[in-house]
Every structure is written in C-alpha cells, then in structure tokens.
N, C-alpha and C. Protein backbone atom coordinates (compact mmCIF):
# COMPACT_ATOMS: atom_id res chain seq x y z
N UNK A 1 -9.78 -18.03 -13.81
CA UNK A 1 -10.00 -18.93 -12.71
C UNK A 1 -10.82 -18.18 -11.64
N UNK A 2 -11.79 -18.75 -11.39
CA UNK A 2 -12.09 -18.24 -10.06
C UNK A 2 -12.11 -18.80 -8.57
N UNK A 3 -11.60 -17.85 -7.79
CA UNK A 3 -10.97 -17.99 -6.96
C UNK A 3 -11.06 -17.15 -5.15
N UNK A 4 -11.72 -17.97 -4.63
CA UNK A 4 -12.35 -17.17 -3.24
C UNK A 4 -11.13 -17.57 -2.43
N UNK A 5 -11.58 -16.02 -1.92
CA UNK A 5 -10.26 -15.82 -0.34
C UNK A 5 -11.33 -15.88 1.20
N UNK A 6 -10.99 -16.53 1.48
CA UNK A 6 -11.92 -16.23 3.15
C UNK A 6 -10.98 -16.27 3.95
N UNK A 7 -11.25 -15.18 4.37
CA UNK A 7 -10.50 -14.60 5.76
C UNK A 7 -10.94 -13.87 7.08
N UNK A 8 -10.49 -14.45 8.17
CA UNK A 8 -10.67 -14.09 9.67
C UNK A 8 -9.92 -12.95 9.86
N UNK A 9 -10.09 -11.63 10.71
CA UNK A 9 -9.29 -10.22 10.86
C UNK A 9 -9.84 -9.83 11.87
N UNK A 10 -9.49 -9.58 12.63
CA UNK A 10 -10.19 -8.62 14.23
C UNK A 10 -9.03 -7.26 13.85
N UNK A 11 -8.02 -7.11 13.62
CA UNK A 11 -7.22 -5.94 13.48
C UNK A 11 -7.59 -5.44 12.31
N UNK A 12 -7.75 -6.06 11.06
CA UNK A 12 -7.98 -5.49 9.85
C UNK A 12 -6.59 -5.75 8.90
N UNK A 13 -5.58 -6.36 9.45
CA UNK A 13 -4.17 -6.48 8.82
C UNK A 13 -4.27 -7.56 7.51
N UNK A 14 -5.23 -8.84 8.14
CA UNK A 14 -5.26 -9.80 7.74
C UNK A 14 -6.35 -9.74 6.49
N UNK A 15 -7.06 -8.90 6.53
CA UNK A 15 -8.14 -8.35 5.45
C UNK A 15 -7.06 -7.37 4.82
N UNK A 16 -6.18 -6.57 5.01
CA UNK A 16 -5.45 -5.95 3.66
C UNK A 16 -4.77 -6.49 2.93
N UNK A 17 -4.17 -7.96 3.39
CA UNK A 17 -3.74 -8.69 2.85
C UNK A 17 -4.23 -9.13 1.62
N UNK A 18 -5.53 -9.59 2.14
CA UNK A 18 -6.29 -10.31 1.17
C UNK A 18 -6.65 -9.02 -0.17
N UNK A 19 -7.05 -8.15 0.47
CA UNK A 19 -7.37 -6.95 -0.81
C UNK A 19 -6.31 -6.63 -1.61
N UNK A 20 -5.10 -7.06 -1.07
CA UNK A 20 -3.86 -6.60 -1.98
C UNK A 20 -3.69 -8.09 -2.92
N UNK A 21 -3.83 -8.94 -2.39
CA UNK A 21 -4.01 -10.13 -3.29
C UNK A 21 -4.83 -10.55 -4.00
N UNK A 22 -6.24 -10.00 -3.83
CA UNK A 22 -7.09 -9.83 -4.52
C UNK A 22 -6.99 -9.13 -5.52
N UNK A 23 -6.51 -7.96 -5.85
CA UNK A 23 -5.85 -6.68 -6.39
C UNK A 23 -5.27 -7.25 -7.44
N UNK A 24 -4.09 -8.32 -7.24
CA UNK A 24 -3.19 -8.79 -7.83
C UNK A 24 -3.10 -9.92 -8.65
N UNK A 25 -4.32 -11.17 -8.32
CA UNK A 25 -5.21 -11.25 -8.80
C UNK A 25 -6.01 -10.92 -10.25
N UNK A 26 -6.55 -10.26 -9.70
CA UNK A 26 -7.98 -9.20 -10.52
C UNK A 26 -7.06 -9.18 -12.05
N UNK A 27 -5.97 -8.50 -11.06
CA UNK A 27 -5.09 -7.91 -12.77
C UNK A 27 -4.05 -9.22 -13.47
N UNK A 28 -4.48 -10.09 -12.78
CA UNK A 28 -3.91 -11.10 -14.04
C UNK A 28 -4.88 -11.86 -14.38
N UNK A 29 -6.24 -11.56 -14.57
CA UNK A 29 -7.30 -11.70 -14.96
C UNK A 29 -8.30 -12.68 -14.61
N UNK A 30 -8.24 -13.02 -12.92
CA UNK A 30 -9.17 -13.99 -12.33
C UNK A 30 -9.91 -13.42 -11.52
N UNK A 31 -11.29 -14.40 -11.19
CA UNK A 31 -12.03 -13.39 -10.64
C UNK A 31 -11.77 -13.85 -9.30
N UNK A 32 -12.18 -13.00 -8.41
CA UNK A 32 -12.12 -13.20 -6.85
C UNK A 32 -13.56 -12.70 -6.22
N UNK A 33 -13.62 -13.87 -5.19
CA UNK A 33 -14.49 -13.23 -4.11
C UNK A 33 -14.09 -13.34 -2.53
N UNK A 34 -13.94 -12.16 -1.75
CA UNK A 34 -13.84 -12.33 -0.36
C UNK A 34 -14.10 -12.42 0.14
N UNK A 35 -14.59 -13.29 1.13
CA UNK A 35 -15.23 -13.14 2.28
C UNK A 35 -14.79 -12.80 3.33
N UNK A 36 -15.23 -11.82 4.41
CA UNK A 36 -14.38 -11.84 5.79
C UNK A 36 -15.52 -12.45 6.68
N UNK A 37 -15.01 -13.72 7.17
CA UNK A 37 -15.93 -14.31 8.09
C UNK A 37 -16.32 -13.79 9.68
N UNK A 38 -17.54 -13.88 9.83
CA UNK A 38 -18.26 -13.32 10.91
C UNK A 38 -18.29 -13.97 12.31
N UNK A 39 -18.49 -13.62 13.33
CA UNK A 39 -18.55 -15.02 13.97
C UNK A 39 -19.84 -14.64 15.45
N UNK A 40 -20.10 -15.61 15.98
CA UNK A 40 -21.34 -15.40 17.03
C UNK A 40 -20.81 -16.29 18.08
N UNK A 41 -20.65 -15.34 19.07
CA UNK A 41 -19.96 -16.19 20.70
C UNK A 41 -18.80 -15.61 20.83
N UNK A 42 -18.23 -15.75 22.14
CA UNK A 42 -17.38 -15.96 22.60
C UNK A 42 -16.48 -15.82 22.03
N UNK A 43 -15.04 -15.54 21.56
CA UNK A 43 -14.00 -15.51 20.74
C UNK A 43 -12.67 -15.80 21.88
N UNK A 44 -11.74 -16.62 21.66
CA UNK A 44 -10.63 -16.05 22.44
C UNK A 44 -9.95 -17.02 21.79
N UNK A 45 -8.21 -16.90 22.27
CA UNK A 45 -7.64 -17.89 21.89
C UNK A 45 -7.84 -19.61 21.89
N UNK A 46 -8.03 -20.80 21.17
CA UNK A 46 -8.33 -22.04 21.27
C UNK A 46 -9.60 -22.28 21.84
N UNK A 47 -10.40 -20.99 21.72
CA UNK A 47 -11.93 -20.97 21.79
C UNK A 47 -12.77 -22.15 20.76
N UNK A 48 -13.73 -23.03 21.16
CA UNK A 48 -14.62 -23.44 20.04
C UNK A 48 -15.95 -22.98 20.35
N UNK A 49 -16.51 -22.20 21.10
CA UNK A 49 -17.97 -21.85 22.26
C UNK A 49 -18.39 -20.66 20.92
N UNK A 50 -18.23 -21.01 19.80
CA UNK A 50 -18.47 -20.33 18.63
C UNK A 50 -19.24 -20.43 17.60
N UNK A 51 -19.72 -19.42 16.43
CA UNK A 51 -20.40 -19.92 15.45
C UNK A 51 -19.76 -19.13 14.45
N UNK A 52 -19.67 -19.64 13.08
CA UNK A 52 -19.27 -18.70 11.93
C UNK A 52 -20.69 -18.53 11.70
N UNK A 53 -20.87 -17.35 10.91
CA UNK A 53 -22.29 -17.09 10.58
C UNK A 53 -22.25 -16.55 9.47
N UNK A 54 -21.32 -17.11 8.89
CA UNK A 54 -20.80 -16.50 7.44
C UNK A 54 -20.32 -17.50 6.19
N UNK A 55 -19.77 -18.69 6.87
CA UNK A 55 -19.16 -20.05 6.47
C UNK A 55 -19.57 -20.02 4.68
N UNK A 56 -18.94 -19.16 3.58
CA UNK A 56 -19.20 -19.95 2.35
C UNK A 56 -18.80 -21.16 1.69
N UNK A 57 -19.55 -21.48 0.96
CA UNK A 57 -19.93 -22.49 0.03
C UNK A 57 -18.40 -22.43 -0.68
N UNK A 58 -17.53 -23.65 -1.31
CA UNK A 58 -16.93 -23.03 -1.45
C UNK A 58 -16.63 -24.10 -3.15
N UNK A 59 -17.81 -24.78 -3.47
CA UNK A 59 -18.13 -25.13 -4.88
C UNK A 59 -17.94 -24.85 -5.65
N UNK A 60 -17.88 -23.44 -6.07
CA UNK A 60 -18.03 -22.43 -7.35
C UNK A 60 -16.85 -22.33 -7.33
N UNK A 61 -16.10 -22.20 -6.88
CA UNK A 61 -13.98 -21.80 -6.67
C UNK A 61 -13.17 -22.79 -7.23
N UNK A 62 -12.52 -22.67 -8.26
CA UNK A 62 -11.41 -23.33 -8.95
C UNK A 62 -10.25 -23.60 -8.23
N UNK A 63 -9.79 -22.49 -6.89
CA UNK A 63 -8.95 -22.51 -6.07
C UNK A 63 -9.04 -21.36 -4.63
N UNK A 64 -8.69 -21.69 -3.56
CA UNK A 64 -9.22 -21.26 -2.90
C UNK A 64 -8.28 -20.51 -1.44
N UNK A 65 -8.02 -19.55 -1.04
CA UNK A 65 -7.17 -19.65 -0.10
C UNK A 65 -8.23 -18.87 1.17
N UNK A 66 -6.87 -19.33 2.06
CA UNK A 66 -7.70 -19.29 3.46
C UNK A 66 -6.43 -18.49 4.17
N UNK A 67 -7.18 -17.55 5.20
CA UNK A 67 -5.84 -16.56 5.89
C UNK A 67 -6.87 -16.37 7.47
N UNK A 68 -5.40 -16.29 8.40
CA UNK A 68 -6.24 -15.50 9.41
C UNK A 68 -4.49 -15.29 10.44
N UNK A 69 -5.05 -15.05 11.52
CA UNK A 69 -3.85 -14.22 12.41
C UNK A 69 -3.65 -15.47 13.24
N UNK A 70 -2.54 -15.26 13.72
CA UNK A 70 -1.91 -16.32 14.80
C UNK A 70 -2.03 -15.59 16.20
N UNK A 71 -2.79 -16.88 16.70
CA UNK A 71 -3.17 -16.14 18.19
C UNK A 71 -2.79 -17.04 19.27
N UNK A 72 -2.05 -16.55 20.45
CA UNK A 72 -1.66 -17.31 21.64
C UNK A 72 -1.03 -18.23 20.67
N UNK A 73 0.36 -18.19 19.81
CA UNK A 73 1.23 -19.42 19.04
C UNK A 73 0.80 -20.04 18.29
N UNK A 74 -0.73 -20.14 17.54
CA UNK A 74 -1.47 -21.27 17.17
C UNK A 74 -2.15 -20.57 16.31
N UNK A 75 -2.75 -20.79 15.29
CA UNK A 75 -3.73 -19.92 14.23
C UNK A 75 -5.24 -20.09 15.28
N UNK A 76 -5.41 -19.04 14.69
CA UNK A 76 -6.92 -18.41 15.38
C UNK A 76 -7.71 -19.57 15.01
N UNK A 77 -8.79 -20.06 15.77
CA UNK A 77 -9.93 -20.74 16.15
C UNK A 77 -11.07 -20.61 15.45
N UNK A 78 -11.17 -19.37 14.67
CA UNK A 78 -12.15 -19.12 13.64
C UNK A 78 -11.40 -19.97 12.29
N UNK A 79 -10.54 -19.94 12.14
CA UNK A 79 -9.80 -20.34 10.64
C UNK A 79 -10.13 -21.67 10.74
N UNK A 80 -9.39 -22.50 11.84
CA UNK A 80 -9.29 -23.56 12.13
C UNK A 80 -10.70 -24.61 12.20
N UNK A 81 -11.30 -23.81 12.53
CA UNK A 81 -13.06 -23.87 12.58
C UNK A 81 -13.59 -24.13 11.19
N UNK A 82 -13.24 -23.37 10.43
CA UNK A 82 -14.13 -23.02 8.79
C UNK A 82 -13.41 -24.68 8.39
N UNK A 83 -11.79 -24.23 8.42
CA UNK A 83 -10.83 -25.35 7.28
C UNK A 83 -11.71 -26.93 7.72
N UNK A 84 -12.03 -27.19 8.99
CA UNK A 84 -12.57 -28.61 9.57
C UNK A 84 -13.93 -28.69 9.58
N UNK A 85 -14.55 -27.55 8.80
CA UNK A 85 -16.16 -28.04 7.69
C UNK A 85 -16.46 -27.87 6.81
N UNK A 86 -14.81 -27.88 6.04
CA UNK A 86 -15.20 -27.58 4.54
C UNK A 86 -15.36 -28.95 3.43
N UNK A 87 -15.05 -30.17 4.46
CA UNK A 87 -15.50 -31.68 3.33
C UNK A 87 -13.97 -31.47 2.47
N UNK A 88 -14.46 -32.64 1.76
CA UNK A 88 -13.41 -32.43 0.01
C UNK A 88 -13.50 -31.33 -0.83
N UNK A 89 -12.19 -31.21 -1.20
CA UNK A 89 -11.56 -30.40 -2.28
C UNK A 89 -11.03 -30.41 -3.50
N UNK A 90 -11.44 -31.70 -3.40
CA UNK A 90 -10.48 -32.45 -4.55
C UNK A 90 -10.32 -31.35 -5.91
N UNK A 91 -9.75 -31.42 -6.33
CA UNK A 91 -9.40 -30.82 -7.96
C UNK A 91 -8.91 -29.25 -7.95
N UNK A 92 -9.49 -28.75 -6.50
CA UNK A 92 -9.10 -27.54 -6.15
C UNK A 92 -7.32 -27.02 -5.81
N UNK A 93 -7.30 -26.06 -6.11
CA UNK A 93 -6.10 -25.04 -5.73
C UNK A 93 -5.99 -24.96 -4.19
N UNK A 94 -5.21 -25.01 -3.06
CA UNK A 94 -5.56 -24.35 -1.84
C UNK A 94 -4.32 -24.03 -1.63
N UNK A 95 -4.16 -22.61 -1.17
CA UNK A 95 -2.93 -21.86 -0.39
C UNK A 95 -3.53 -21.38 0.90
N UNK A 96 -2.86 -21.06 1.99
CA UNK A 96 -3.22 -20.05 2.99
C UNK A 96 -1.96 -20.04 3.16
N UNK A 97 -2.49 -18.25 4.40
CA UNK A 97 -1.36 -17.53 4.62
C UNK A 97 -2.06 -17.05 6.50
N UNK A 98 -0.99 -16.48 7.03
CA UNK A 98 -1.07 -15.95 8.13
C UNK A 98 -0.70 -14.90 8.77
N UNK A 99 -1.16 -14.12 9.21
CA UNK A 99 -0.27 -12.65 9.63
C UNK A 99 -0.02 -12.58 11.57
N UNK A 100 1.10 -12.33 11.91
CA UNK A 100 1.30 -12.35 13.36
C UNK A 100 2.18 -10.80 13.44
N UNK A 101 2.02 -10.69 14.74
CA UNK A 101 3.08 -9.00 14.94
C UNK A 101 4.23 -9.31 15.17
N UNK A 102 4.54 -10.49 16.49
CA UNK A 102 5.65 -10.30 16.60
C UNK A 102 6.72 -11.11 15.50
N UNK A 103 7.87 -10.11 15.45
CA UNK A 103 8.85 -11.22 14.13
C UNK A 103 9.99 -12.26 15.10
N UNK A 104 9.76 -12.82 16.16
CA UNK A 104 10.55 -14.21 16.54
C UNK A 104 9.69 -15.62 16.04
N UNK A 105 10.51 -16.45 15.93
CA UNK A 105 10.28 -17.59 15.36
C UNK A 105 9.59 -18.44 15.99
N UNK A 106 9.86 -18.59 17.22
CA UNK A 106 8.81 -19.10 18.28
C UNK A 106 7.62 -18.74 18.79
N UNK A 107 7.03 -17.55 18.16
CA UNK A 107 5.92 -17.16 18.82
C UNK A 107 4.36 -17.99 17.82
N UNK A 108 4.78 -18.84 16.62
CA UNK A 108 3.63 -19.06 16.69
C UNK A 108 3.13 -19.45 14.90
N UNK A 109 3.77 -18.38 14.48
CA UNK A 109 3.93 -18.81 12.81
C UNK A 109 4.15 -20.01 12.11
N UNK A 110 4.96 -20.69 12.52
CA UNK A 110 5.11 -21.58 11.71
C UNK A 110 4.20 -22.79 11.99
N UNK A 111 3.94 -22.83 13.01
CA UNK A 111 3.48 -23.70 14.09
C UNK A 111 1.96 -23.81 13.36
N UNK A 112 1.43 -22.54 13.36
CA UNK A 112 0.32 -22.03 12.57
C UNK A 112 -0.02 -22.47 11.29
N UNK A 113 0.85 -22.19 10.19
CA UNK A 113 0.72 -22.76 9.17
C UNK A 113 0.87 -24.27 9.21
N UNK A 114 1.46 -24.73 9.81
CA UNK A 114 1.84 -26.30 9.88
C UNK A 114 0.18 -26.53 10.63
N UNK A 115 -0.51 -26.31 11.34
CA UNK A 115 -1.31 -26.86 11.80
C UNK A 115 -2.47 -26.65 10.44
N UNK A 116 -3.05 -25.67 10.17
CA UNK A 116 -3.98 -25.08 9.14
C UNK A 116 -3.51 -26.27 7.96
N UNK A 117 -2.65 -26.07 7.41
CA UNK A 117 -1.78 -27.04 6.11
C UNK A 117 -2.10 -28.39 6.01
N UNK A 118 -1.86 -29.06 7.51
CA UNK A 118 -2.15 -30.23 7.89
C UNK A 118 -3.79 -30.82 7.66
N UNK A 119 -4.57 -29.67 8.37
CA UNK A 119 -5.85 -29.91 8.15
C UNK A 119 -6.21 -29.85 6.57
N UNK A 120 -5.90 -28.98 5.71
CA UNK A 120 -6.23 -28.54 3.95
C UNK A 120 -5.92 -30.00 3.48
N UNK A 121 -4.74 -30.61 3.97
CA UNK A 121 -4.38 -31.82 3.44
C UNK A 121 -5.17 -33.03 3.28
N UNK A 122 -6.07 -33.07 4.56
CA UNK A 122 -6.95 -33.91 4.37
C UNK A 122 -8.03 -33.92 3.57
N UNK A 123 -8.31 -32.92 3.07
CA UNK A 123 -9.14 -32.35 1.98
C UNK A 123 -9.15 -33.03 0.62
N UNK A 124 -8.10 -33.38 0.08
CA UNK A 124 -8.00 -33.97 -1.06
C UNK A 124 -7.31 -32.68 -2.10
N UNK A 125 -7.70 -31.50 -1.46
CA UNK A 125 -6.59 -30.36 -2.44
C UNK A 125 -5.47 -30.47 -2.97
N UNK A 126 -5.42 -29.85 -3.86
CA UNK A 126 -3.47 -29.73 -4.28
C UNK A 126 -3.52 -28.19 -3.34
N UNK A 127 -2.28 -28.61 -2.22
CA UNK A 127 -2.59 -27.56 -1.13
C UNK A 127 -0.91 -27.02 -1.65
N UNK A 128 -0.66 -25.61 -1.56
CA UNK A 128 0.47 -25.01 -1.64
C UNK A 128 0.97 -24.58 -0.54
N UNK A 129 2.58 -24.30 -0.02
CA UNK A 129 3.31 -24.04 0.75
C UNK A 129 2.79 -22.53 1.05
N UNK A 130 2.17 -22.40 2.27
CA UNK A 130 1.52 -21.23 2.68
C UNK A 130 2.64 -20.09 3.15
N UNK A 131 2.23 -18.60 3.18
CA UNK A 131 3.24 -17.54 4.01
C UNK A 131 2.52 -17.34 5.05
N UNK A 132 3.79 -17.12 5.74
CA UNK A 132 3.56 -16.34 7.13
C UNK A 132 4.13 -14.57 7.17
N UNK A 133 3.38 -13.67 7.04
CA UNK A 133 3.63 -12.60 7.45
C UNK A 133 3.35 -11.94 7.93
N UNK A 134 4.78 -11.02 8.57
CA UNK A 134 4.61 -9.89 9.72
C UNK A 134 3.92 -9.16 9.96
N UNK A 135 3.46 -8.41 10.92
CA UNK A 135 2.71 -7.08 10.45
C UNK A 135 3.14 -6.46 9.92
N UNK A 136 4.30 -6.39 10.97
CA UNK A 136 5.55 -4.96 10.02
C UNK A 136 5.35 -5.12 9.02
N UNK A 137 5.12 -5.85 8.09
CA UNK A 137 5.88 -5.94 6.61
C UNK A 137 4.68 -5.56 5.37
N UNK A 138 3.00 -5.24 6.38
CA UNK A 138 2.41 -4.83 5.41
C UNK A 138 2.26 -3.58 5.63
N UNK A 139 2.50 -2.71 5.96
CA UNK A 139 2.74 -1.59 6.17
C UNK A 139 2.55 -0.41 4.67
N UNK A 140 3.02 -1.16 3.68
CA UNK A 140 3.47 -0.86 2.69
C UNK A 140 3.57 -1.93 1.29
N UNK A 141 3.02 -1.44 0.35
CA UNK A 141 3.03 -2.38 -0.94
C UNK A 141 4.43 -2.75 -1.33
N UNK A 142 5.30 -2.08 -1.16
CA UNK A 142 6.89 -2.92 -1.19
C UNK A 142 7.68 -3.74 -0.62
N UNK A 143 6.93 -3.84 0.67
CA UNK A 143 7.34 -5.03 1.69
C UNK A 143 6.37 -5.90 1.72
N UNK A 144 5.60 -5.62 0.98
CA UNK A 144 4.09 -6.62 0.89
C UNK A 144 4.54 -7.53 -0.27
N UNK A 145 5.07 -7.07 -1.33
CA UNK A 145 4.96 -7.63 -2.74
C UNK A 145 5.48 -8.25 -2.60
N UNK A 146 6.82 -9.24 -2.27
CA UNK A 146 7.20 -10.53 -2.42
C UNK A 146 6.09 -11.47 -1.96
N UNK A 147 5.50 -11.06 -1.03
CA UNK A 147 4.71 -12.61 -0.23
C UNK A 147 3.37 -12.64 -1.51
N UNK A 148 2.94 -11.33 -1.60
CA UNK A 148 1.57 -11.46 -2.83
C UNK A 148 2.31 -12.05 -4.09
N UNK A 149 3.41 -12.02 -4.60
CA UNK A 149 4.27 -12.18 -5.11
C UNK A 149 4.37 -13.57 -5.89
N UNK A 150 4.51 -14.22 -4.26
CA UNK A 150 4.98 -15.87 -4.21
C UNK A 150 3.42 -16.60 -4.22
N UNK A 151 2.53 -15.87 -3.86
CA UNK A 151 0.91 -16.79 -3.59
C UNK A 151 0.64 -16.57 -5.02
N UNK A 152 0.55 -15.62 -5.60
CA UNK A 152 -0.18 -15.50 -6.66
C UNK A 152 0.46 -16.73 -7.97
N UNK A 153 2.48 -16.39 -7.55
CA UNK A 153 2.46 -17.42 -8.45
C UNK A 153 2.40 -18.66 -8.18
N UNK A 154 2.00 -19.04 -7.14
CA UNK A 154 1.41 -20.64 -6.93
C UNK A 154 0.46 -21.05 -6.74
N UNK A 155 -0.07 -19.99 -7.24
CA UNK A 155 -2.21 -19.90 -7.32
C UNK A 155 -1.76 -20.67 -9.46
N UNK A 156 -1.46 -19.22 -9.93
CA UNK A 156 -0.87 -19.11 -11.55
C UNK A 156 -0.16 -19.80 -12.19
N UNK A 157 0.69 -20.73 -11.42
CA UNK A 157 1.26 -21.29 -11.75
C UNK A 157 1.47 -22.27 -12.48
C-alpha cells in the first residue's frame, strides 16, 4: 500500500513521530512518503495570514495520515489549513494523530483530534480513530510503541 504521512513540526517531536511510523510501516512492507509541510507568513496560534508552500498531491496514496501539534487547545492552523484543501478522499485510508506537552486533559488534545477528524470526515474517507500523544512519551521507542502500534494496525488492518 502506499501511503503518505504529512506532517506540521516546529519542535521536531511531531516529525519523529512520523519517522518512527514510517519505520514501522516500511517493515511491514508499504511504501511511505513524508512530507513535512512548509509554510510562508505569519504563524501563530488560529493564524490563517498563511501559505503552505508545500501542500502535496495526495492522489497517488492508498491511505493517508495527517499529524501536527496542538497549539493554544486547538490543533495547529497549518494542519487544519492542508485537511480543508484536500477535496475528496473517497476510497482512501485516513488516520491522524497529534502530539501536545502538557499531559492534562483539558489543555487541548482531544479537542484537537475531534476538530481535525471532523473535517477528514467530510472528505468521503474511511477516517480512523486518531492518537493523541504526549511528548513525554516519545522520548523513547518503548513508550512510543503502543500508539505506532495502534495506527499501523488501523492503517493494516
């Protein structure tokens, strides 16, 4: 299957993610391509005074996931940006995931995925139940592996 990840990262957390899932991936024998999207303007929280300058095509992909960080409670403005010009999906795979620092429940995670999810939906995708994870928790490939864990098998599935 092939299968593109595009992902937003200003820390770089949200891009190891993807390389470890990519990784994981690879070795159950699909191909991947990543993109880490670029952007031109302004950036801040619930910013739109923006441009992706990177935005792929996302045709060629059998299934497709989408990641970025939760910022000010809400998924980042770049993610949110790409997911609302990507048209139909129909026949496609879609998961996303999200990475935030702090671990309380109110700061923004869930909230995040529920908003991103909402938008994939209109897409026409078969969209999967996205993760939210910590920073803490990538720290390390053993606190990482359940969440790569659970995407991969509902990419594989």
């Amino acid at each position: 299957m092939k299968i593109g990840i595009v992902v937003y990262s200003q820390s770089g957390i949200t891009a190891k993610v993807a390389r470890t899932l990519a990784t994981a991936l690879t070795a159950k024998g699909h191909d991947i391509d990543i993109t880490l999207l670029r952007t031109i303007g302004k950036l801040k929280p619930r910013s739109t005074d923006f441009e992706i300058k990177n935005a792929p095509s996302v045709d060629e992909f059998d299934a497709l996931v989408v990641a970025g960080p939760v910022w000010a409670f809400t998924i980042c403005p770049v993610i949110l940006k790409y997911v609302r010009g990507l048209g139909k999906l129909s026949g496609k795979k879609v998961l996303c995931y999200v990475t935030k620092g702090l671990p309380f429940s109110w700061t923004g995670g869930t909230r995040a995925l529920k908003e991103i999810e909402a938008e994939l939906s209109l897409s026409d995708a078969s969209v999967f139940p996205g993760e939210m994870i910590l920073r803490a928790k990538t720290g390390n490939d053993a606190t990482l592996r359940p969440y790569i864990d659970r995407m991969v098998g509902a990419l594989c599935g």
